[in-house]
N, C-alpha and C. Protein backbone atom coordinates (compact mmCIF):
# COMPACT_ATOMS: atom_id res chain seq x y z
N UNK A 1 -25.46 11.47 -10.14
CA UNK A 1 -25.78 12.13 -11.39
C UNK A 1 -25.42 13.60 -11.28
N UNK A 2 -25.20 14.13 -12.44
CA UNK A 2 -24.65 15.41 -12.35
C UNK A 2 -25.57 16.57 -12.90
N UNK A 3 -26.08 17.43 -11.77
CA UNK A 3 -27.34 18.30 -11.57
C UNK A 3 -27.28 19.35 -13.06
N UNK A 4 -27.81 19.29 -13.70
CA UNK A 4 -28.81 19.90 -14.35
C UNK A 4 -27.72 21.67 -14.44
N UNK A 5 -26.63 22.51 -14.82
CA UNK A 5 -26.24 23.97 -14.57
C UNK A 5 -24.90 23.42 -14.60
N UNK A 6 -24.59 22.84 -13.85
CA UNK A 6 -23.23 22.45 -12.64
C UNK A 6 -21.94 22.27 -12.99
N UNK A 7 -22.06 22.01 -15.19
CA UNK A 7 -20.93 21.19 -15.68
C UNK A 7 -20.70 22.46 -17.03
N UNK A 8 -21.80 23.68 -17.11
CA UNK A 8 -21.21 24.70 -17.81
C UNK A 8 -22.69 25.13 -17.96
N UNK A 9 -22.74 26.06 -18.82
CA UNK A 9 -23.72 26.99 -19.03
C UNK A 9 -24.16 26.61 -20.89
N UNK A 10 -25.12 25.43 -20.77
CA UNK A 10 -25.98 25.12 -22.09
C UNK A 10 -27.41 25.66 -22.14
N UNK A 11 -27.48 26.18 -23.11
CA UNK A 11 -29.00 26.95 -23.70
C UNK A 11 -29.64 25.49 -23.98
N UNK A 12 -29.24 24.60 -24.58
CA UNK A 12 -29.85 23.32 -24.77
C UNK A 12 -30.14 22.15 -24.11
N UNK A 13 -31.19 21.73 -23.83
CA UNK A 13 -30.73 20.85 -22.73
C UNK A 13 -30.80 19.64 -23.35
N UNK A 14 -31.03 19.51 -24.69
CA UNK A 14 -30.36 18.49 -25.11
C UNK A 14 -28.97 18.02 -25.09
N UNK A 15 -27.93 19.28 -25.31
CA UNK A 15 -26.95 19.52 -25.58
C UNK A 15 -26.29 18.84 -24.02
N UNK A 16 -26.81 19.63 -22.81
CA UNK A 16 -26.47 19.71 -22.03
C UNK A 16 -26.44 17.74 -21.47
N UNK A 17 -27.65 17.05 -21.94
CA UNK A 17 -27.48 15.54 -21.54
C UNK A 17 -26.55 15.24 -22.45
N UNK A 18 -26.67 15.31 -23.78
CA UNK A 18 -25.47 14.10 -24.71
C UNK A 18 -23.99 14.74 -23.46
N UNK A 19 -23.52 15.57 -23.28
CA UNK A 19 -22.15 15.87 -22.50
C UNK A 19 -22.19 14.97 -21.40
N UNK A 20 -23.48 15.07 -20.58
CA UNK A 20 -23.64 14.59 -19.28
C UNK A 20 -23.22 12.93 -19.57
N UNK A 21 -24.00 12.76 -20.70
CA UNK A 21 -24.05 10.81 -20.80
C UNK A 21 -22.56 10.56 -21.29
N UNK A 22 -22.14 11.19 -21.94
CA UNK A 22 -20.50 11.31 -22.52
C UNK A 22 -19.44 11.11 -21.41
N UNK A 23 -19.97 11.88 -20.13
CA UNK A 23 -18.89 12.18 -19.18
C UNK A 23 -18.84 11.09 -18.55
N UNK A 24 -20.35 10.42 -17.77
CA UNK A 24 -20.75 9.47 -16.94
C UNK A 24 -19.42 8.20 -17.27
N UNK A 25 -19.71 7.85 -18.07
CA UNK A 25 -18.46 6.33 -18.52
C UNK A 25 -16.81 6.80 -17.65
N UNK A 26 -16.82 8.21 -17.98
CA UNK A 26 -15.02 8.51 -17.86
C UNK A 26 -15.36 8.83 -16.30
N UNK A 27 -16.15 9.43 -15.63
CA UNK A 27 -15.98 9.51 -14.48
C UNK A 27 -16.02 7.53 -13.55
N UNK A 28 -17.04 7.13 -14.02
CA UNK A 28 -16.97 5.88 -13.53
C UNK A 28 -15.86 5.13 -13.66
N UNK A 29 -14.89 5.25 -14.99
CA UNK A 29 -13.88 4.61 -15.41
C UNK A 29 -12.85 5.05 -14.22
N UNK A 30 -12.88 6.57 -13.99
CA UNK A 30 -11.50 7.26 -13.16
C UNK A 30 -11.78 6.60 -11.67
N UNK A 31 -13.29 6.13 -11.31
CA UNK A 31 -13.65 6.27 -9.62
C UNK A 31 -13.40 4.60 -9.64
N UNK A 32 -13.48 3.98 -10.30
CA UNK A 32 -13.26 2.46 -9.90
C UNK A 32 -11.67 2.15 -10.00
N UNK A 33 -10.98 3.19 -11.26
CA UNK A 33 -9.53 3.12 -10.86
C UNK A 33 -9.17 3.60 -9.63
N UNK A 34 -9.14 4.55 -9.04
CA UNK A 34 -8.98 4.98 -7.83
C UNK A 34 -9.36 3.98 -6.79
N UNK A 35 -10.59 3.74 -7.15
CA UNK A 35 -10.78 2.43 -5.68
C UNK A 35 -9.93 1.27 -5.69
N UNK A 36 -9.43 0.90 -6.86
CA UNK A 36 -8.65 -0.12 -7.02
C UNK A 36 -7.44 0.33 -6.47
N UNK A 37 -6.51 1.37 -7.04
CA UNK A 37 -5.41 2.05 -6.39
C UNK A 37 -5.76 1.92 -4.97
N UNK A 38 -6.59 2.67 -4.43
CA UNK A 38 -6.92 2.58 -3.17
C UNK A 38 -6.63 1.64 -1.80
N UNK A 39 -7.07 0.30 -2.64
CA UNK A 39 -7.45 -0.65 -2.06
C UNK A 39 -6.05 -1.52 -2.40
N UNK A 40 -5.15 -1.45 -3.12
CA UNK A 40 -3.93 -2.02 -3.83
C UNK A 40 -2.83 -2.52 -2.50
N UNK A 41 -2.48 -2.83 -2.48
CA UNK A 41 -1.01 -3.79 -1.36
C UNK A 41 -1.36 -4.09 -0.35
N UNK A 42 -3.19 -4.67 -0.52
CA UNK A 42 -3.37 -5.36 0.91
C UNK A 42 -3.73 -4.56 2.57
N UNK A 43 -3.93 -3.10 1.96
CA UNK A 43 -4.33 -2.35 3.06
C UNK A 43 -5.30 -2.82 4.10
N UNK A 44 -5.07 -3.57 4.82
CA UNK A 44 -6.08 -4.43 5.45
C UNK A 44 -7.24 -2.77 6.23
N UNK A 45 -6.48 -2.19 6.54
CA UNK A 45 -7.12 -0.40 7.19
C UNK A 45 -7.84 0.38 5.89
N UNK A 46 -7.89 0.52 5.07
CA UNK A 46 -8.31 1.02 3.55
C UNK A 46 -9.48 -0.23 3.11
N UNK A 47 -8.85 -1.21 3.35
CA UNK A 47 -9.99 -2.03 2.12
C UNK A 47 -11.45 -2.27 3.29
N UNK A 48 -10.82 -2.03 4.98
CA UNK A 48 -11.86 -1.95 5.76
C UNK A 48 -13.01 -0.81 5.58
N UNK A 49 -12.22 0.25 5.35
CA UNK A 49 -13.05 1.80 4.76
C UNK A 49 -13.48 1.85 4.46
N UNK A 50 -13.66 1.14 3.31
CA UNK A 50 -14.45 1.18 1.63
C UNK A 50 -15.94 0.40 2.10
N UNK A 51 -15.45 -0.44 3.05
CA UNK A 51 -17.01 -0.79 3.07
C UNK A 51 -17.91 -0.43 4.89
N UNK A 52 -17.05 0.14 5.30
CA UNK A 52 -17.18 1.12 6.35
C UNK A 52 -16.64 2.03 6.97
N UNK A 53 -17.29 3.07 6.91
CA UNK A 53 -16.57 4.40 7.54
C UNK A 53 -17.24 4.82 9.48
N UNK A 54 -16.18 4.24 10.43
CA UNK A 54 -17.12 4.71 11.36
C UNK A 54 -16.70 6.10 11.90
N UNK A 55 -16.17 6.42 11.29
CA UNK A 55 -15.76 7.94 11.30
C UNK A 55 -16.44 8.89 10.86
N UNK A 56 -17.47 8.83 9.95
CA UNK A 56 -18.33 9.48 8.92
C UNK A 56 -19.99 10.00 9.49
N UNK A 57 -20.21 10.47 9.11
CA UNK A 57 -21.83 10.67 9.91
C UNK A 57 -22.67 9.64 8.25
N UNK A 58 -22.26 10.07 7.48
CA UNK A 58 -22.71 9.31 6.13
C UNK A 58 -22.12 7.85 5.62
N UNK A 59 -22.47 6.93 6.28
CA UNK A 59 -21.64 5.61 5.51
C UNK A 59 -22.51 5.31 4.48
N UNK A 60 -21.12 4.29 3.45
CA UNK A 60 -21.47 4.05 2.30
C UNK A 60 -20.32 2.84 2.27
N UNK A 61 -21.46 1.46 2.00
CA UNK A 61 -20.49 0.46 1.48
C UNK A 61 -20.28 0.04 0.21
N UNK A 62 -18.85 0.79 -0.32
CA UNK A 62 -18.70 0.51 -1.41
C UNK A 62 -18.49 -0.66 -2.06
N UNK A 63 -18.25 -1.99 -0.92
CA UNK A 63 -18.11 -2.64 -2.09
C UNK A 63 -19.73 -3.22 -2.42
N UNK A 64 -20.65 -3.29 -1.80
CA UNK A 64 -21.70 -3.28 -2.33
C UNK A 64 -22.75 -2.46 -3.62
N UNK A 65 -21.81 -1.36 -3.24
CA UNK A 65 -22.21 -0.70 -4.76
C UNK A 65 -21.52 -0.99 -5.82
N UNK A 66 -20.14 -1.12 -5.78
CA UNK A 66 -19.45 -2.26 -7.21
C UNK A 66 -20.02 -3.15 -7.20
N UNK A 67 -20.85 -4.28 -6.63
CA UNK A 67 -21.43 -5.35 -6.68
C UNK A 67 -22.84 -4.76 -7.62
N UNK A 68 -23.77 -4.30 -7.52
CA UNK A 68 -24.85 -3.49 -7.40
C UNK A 68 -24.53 -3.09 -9.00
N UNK A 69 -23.46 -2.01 -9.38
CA UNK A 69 -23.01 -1.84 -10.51
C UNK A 69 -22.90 -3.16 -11.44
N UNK A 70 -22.17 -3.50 -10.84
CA UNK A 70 -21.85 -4.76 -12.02
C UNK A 70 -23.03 -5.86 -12.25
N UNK A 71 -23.92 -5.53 -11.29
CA UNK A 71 -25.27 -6.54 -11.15
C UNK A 71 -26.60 -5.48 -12.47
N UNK A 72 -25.81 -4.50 -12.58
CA UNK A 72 -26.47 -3.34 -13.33
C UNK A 72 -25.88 -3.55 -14.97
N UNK A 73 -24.77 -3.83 -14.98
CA UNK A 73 -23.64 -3.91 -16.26
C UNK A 73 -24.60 -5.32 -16.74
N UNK A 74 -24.59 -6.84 -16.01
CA UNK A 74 -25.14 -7.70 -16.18
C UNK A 74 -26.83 -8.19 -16.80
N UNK A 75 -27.17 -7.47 -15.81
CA UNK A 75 -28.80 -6.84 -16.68
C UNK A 75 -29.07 -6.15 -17.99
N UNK A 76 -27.91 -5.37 -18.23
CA UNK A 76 -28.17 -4.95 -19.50
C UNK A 76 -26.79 -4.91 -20.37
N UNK A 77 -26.38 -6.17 -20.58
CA UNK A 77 -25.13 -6.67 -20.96
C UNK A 77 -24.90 -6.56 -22.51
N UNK A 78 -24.11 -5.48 -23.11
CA UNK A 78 -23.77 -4.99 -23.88
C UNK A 78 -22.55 -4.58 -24.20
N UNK A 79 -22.08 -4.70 -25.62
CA UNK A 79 -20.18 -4.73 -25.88
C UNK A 79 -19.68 -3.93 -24.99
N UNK A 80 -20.59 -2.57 -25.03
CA UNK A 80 -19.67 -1.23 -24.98
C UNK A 80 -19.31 -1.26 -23.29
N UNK A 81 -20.13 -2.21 -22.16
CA UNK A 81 -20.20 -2.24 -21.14
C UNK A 81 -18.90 -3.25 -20.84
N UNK A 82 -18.42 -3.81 -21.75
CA UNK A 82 -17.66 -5.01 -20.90
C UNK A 82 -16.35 -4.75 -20.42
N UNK A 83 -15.46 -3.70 -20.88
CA UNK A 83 -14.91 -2.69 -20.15
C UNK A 83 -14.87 -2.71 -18.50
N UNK A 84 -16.05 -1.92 -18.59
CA UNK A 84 -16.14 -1.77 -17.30
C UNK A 84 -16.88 -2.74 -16.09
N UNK A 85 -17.30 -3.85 -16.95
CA UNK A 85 -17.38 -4.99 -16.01
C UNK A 85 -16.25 -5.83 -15.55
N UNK A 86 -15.06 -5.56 -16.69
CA UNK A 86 -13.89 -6.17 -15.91
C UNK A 86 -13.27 -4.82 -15.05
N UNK A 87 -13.74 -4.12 -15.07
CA UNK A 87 -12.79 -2.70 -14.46
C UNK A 87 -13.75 -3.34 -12.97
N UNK A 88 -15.25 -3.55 -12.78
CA UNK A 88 -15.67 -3.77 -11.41
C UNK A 88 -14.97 -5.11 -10.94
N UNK A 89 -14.34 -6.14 -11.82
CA UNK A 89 -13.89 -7.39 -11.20
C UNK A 89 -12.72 -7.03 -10.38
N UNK A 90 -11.98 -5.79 -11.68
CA UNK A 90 -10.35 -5.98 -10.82
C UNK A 90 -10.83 -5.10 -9.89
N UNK A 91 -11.61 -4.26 -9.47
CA UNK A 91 -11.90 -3.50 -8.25
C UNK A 91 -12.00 -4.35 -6.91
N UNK A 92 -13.14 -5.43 -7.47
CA UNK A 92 -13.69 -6.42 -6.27
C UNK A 92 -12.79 -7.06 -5.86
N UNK A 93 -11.68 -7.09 -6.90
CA UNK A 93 -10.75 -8.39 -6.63
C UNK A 93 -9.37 -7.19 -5.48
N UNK A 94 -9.53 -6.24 -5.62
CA UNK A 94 -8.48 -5.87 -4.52
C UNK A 94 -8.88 -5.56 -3.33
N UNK A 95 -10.81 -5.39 -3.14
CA UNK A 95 -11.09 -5.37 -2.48
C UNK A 95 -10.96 -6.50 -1.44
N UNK A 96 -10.74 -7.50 -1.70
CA UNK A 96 -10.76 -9.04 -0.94
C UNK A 96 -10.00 -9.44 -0.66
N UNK A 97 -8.09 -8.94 -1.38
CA UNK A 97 -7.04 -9.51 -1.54
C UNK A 97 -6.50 -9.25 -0.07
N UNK A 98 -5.56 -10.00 0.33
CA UNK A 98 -4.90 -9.72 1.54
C UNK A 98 -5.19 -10.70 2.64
N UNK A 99 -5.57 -11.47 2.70
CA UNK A 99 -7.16 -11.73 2.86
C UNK A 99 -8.03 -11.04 3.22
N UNK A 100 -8.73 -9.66 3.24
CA UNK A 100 -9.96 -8.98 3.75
C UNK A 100 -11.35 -9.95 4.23
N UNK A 101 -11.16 -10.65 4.96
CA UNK A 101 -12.30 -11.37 5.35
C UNK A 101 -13.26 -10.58 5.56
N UNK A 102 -13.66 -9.71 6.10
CA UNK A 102 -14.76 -9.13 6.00
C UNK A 102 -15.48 -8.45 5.03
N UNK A 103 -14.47 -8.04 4.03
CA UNK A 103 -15.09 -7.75 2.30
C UNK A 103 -15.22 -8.95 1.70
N UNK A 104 -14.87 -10.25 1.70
CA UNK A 104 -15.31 -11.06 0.98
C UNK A 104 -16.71 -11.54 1.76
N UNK A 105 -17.11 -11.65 3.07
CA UNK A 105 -18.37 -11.45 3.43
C UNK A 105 -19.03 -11.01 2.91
N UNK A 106 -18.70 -9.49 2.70
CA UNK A 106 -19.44 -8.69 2.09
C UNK A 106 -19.88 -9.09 0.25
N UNK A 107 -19.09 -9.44 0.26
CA UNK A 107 -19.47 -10.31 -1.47
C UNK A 107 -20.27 -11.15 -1.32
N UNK A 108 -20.13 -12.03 -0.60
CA UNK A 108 -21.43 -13.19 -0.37
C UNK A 108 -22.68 -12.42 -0.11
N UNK A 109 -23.02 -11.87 0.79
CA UNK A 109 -24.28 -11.25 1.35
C UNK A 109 -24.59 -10.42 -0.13
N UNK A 110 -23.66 -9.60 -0.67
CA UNK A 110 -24.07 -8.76 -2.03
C UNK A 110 -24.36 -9.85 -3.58
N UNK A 111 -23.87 -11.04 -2.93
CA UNK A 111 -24.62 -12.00 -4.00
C UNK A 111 -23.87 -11.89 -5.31
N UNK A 112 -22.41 -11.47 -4.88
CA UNK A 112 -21.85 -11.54 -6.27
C UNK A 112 -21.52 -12.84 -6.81
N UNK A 113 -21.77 -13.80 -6.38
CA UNK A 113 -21.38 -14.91 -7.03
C UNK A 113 -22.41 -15.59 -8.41
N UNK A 114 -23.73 -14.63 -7.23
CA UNK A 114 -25.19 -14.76 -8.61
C UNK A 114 -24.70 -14.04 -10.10
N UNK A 115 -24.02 -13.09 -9.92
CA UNK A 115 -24.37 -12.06 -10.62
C UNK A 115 -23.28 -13.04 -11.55
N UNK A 116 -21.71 -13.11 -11.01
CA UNK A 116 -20.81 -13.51 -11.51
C UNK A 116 -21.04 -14.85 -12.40
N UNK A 117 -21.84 -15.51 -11.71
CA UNK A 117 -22.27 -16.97 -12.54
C UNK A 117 -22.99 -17.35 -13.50
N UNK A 118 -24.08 -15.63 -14.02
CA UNK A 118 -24.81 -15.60 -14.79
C UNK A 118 -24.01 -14.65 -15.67
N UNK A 119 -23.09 -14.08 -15.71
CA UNK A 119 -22.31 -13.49 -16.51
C UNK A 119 -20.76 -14.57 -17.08
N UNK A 120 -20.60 -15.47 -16.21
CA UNK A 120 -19.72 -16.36 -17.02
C UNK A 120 -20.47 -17.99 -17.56
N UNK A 121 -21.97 -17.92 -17.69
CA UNK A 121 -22.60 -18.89 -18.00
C UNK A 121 -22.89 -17.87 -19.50
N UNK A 122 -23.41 -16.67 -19.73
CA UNK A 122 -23.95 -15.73 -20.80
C UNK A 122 -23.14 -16.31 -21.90
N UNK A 123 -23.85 -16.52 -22.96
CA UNK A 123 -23.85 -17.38 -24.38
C UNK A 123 -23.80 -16.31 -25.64
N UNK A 124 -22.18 -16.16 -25.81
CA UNK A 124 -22.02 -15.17 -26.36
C UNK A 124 -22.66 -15.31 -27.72
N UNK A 125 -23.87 -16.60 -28.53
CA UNK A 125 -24.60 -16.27 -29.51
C UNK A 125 -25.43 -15.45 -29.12
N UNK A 126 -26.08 -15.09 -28.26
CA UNK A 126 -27.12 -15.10 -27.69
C UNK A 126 -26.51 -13.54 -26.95
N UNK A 127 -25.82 -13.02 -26.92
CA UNK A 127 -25.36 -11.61 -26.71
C UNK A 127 -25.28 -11.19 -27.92
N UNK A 128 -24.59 -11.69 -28.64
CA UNK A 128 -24.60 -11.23 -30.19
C UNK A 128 -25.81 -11.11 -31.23
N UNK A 129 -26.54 -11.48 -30.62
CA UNK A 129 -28.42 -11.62 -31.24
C UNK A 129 -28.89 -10.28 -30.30
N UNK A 130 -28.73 -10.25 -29.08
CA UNK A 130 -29.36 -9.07 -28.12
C UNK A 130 -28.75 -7.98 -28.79
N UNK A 131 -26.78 -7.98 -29.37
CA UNK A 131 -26.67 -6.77 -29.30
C UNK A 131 -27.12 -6.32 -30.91
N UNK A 132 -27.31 -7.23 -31.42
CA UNK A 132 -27.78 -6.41 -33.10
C UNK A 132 -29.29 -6.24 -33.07
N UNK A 133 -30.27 -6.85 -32.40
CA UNK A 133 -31.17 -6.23 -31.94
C UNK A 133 -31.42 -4.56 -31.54
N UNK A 134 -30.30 -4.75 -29.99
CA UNK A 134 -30.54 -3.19 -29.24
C UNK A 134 -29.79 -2.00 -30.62
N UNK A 135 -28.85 -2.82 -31.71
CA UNK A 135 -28.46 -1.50 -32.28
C UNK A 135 -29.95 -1.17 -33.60
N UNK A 136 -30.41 -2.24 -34.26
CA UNK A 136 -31.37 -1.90 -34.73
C UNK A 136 -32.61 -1.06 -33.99
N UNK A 137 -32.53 -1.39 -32.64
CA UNK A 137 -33.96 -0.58 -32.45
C UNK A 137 -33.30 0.51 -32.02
N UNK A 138 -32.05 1.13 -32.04
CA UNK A 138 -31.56 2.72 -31.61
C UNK A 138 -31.68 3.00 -32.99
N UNK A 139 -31.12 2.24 -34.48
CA UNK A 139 -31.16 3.31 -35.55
C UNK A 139 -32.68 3.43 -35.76
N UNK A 140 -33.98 2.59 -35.16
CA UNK A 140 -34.99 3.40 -35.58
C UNK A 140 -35.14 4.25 -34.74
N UNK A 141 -34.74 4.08 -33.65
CA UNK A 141 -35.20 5.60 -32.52
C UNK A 141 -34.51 6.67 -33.21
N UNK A 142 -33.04 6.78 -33.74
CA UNK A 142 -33.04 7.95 -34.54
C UNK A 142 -33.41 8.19 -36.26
């Protein structure tokens, strides 16, 4: 999340979240392209990275957080999200390609197959009822 000063100088801090929530989508959009680039022609050395750095004093396995994300997109499954739930597939999906056996491990243990199976079982009447719901109860929130 992006601290509170950091992204310009707003008197409002209303002002200052609608920018913040505005930005969030395009930065996520640019960082899952990049991981995908990243991870692209089978880098068997790169797609190892992503989900361990033993070089780092700070590791971070990313592909468990695209999993995690998209287990996040799924929970609260909405038009404007589906975008970027296929932006986490083609991510996951270069993460594994080549064969990466040890990132597709890593998919099993991160339980993407749960997440994946309840998102290609989801009954698009039944999204379409949730999403005219969630827009009615935003026009009464404003």
């Amino acid at each position: 999340m992006i601290k509170s000063g950091l992204i310009g100088n707003y008197d409002d801090k209303e002002e200052e979240e609608k920018y913040e929530g505005s930005l969030k989508p395009i930065i996520l959009e640019k960082v899952l392209r990049f991981l995908q680039l990243f991870t692209e022609g089978h880098n068997l050395d790169l797609q190892n990275y992503i989900r361990f750095q033993s070089n780092s004093r700070s590791k971070y396995n990313i592909v468990e957080a695209v999993i995690e994300l998209l287990r996040v997109y799924y929970l609260n499954l909405v038009k404007g999200n589906y975008e970027n739930i296929v932006k986490c597939l083609d991510t996951l999906t270069e993460f594994v390609q080549g064969p990466c056996a040890e990132n597709q491990l890593a998919l099993i243990d991160g339980k993407f197959f749960e997440v994946a199976a309840g998102l290609l079982s989801k009954d698009t009447e039944e999204y379409e009822e949730e999403e005219e719901e969630n827009m009615d109860q935003q026009a009464q929130k404003d």
